[in-house]
N, C-alpha and C. Protein backbone atom coordinates (compact mmCIF):
# COMPACT_ATOMS: atom_id res chain seq x y z
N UNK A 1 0.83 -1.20 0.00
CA UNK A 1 0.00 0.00 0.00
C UNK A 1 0.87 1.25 0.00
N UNK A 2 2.00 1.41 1.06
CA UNK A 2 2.75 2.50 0.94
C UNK A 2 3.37 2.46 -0.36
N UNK A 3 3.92 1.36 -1.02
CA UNK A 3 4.75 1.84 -2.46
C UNK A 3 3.85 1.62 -3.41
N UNK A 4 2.75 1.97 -3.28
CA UNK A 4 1.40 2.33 -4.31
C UNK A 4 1.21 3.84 -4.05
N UNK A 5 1.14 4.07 -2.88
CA UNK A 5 0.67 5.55 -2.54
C UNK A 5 1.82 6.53 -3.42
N UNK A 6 3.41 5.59 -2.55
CA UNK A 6 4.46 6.93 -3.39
C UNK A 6 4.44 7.06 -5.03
N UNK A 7 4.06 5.54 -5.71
CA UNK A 7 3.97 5.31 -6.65
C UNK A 7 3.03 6.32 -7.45
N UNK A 8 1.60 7.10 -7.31
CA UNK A 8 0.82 7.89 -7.49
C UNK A 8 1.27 9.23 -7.11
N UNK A 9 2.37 9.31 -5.92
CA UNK A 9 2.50 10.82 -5.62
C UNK A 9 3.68 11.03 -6.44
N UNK A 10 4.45 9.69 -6.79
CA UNK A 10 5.43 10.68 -8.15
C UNK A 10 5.05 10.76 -9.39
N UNK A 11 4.34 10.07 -9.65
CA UNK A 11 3.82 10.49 -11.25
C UNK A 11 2.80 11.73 -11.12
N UNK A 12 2.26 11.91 -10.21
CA UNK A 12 1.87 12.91 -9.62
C UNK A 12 2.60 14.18 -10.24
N UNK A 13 3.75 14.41 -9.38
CA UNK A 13 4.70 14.76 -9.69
C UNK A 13 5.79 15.16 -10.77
N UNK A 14 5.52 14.06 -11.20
CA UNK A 14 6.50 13.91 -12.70
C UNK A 14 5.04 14.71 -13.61
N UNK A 15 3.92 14.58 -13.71
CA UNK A 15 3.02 15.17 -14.64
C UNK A 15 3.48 16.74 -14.39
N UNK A 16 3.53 17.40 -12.89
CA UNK A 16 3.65 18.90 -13.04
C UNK A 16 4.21 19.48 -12.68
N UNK A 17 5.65 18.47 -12.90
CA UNK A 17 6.87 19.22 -12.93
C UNK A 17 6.95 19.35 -14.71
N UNK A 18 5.99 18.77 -15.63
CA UNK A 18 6.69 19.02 -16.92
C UNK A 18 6.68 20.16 -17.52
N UNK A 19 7.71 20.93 -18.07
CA UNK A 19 7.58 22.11 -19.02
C UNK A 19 7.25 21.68 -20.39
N UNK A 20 6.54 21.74 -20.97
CA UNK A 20 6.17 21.65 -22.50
C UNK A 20 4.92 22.56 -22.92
N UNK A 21 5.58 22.80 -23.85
CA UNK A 21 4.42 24.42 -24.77
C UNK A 21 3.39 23.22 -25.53
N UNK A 22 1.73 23.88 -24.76
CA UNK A 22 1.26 22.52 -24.93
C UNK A 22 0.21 23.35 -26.39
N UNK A 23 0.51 24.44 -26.91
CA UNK A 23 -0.30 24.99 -27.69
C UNK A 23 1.09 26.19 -28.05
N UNK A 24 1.16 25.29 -29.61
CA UNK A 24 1.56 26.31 -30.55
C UNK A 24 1.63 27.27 -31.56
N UNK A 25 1.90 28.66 -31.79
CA UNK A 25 0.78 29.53 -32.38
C UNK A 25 1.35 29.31 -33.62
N UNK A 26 0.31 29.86 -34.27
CA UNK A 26 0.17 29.73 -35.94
C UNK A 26 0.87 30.74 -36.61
N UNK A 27 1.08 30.53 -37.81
CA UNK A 27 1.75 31.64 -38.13
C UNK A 27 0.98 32.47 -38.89
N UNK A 28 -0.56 33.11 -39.11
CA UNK A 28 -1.22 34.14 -38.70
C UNK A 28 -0.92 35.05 -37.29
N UNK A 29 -0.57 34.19 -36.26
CA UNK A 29 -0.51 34.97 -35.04
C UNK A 29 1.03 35.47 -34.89
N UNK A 30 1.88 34.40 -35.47
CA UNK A 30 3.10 35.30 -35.62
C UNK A 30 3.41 36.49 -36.22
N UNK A 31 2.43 36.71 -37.51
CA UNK A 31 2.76 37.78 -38.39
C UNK A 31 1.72 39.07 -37.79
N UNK A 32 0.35 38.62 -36.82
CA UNK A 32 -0.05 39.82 -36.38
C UNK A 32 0.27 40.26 -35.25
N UNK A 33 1.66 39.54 -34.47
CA UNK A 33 2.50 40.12 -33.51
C UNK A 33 3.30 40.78 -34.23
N UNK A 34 4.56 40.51 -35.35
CA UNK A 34 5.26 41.39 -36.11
C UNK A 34 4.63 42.69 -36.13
N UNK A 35 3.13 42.78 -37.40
CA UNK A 35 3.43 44.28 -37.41
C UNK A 35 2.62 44.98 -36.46
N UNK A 36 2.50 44.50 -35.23
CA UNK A 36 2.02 44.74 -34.09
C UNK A 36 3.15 45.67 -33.32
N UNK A 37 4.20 44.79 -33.44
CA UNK A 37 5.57 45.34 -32.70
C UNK A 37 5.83 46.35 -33.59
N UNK A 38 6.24 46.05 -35.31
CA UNK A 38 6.65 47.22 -35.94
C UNK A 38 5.97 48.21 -36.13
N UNK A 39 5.15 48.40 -35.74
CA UNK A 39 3.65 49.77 -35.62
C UNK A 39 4.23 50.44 -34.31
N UNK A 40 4.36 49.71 -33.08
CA UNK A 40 4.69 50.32 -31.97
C UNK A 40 6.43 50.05 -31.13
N UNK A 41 7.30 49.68 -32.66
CA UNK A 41 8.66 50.21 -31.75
C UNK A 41 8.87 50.82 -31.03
N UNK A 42 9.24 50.53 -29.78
CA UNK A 42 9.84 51.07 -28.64
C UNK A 42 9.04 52.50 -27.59
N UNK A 43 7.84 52.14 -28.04
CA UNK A 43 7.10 52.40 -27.12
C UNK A 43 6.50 52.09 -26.13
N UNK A 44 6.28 50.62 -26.30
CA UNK A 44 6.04 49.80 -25.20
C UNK A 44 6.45 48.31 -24.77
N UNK A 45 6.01 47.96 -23.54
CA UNK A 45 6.39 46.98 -22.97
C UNK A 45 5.72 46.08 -23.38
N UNK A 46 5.83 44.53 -22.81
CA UNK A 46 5.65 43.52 -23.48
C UNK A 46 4.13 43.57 -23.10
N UNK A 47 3.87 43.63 -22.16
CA UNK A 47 2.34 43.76 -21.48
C UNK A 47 1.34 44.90 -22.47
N UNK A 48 1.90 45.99 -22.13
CA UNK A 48 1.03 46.77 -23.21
C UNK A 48 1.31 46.68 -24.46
N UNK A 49 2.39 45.70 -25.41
CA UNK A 49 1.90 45.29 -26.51
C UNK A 49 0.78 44.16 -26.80
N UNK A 50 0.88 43.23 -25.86
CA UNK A 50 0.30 41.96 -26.07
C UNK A 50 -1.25 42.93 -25.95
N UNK A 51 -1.56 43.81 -24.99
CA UNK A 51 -3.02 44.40 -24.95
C UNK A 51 -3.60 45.13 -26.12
N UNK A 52 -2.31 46.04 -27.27
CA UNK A 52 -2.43 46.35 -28.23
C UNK A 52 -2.77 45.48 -29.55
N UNK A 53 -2.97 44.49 -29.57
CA UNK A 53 -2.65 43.44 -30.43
C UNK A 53 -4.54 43.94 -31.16
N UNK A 54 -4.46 43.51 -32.37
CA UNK A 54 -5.78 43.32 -32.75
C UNK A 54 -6.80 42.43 -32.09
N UNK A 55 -6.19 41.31 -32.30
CA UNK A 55 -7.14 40.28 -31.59
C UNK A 55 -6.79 39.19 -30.46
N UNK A 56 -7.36 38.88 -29.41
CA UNK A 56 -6.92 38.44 -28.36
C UNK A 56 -6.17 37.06 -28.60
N UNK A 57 -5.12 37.16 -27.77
CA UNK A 57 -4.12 35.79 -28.10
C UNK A 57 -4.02 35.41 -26.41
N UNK A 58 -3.71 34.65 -25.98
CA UNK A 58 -3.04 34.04 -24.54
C UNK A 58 -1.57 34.67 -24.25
N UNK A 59 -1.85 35.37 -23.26
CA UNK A 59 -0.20 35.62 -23.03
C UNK A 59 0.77 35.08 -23.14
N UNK A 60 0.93 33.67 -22.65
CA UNK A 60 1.58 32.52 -22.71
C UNK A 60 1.85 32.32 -23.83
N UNK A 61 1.59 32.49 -25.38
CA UNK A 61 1.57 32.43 -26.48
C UNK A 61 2.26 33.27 -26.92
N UNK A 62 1.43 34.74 -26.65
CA UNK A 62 2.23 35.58 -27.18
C UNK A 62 4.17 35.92 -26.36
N UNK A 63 4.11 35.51 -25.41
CA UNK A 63 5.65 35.34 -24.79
C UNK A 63 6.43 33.97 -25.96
N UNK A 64 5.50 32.91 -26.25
CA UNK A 64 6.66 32.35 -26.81
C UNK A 64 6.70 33.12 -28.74
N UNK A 65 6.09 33.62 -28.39
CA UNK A 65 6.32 34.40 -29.93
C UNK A 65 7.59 35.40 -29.84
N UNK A 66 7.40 36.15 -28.25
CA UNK A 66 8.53 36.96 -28.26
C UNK A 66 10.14 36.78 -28.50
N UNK A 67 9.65 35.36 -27.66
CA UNK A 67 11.09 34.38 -27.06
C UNK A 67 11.56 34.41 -28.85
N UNK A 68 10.41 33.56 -30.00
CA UNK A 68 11.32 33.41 -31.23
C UNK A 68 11.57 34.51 -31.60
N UNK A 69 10.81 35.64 -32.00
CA UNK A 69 11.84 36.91 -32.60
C UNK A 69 12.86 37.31 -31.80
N UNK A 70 12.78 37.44 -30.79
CA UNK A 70 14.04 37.41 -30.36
C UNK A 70 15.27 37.07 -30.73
N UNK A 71 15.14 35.63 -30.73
CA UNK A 71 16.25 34.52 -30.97
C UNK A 71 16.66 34.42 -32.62
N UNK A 72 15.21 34.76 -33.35
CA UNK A 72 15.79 35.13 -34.85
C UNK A 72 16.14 36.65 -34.85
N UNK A 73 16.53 37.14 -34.35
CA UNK A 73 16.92 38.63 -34.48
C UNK A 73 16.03 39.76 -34.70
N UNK A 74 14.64 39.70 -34.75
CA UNK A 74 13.95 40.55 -35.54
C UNK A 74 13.73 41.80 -34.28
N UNK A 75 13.67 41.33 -32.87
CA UNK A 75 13.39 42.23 -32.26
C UNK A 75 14.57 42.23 -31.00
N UNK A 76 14.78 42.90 -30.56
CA UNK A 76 15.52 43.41 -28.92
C UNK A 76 14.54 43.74 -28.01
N UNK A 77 14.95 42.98 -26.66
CA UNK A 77 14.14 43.69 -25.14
C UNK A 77 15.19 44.08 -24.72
N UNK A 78 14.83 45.47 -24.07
CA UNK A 78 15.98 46.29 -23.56
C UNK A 78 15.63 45.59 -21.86
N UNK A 79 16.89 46.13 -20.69
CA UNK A 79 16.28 45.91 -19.63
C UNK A 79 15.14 46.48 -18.95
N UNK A 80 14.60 47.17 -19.13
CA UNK A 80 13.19 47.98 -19.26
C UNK A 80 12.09 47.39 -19.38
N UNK A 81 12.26 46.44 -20.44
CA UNK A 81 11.28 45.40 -21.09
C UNK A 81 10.46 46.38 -21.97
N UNK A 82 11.15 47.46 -22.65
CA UNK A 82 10.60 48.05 -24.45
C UNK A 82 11.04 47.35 -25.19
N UNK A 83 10.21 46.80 -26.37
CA UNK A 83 10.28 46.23 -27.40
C UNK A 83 11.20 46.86 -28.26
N UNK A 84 11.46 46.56 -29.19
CA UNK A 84 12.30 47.46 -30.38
C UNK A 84 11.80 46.02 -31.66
N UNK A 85 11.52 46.79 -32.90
CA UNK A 85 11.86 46.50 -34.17
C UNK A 85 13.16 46.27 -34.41
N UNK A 86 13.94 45.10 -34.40
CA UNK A 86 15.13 45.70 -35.48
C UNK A 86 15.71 45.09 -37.00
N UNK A 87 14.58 44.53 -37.06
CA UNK A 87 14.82 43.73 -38.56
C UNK A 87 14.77 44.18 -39.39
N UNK A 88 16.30 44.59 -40.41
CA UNK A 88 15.77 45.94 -41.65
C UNK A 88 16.77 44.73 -42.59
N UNK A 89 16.14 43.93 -43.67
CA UNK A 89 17.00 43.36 -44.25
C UNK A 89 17.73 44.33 -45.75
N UNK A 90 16.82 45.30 -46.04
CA UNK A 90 17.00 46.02 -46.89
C UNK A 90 18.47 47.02 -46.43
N UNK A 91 18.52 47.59 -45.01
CA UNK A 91 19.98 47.91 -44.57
C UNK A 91 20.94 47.32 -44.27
N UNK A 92 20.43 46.11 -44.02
CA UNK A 92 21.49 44.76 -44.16
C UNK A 92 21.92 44.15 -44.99
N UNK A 93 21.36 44.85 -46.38
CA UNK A 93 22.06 44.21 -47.87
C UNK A 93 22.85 45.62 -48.34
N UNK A 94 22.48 46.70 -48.03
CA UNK A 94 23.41 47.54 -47.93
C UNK A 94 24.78 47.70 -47.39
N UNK A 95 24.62 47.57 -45.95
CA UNK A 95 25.83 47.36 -45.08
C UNK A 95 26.74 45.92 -45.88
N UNK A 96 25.90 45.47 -46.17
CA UNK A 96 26.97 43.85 -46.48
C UNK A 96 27.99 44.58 -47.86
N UNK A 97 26.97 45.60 -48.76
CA UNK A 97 27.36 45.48 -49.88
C UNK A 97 29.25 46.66 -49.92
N UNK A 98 28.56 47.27 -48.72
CA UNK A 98 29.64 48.05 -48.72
C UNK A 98 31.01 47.82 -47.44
N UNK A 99 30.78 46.20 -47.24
CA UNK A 99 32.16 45.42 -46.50
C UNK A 99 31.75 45.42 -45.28
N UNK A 100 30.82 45.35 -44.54
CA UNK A 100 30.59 45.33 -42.80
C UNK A 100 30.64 42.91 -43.29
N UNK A 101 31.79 43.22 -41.93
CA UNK A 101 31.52 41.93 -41.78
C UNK A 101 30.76 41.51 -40.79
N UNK A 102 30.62 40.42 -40.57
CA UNK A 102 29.21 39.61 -39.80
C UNK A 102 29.74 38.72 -39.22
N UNK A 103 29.53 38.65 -37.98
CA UNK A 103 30.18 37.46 -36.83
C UNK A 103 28.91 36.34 -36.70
């Protein structure tokens, strides 16, 4: 009976200790966070963008949207937590053309 009980309190356990993104957004919702952000560069925070948004998304969602632009470069969080635009590929074929190298 006792190694039945612990048996239930760790899977217990093991269920909510798991991290996994159990709903992933579409990429309609990716692109109406983009020009969501690029409408309101660096005016606001992550909170009052997600409230700016056209249409209601889950916060939780919209954070892992942040997390990927981020990580693909398109946007910067300052320590502040203001958004910034910074994806200009059109000045980035410029800069390339005239020798900026790229790490």
């Amino acid at each position: 009976m006792i190694s039945e009980q612990k048996s239930i309190n760790m899977s217990y356990i093991y269920l909510y200790n798991m991290k996994k993104v159990l709903h992933s957004p579409t990429l309609e919702s990716v692109l109406m966070v983009e020009r969501t952000i690029h409408k309101y560069s660096q005016e606001y925070g992550k909170y009052q963008l997600w409230k700016k948004l056209p249409r209601k998304m889950m916060y939780q969602t919209f954070l892992v949207i942040l997390d990927y632009l981020e990580k693909s470069g398109k946007i910067m969080i300052d320590k502040d937590g203001i958004v910034f635009w910074t994806w200009n590929p059109e000045r980035i074929r410029e800069l390339i053309a005239k020798g900026l190298v790229l790490r």
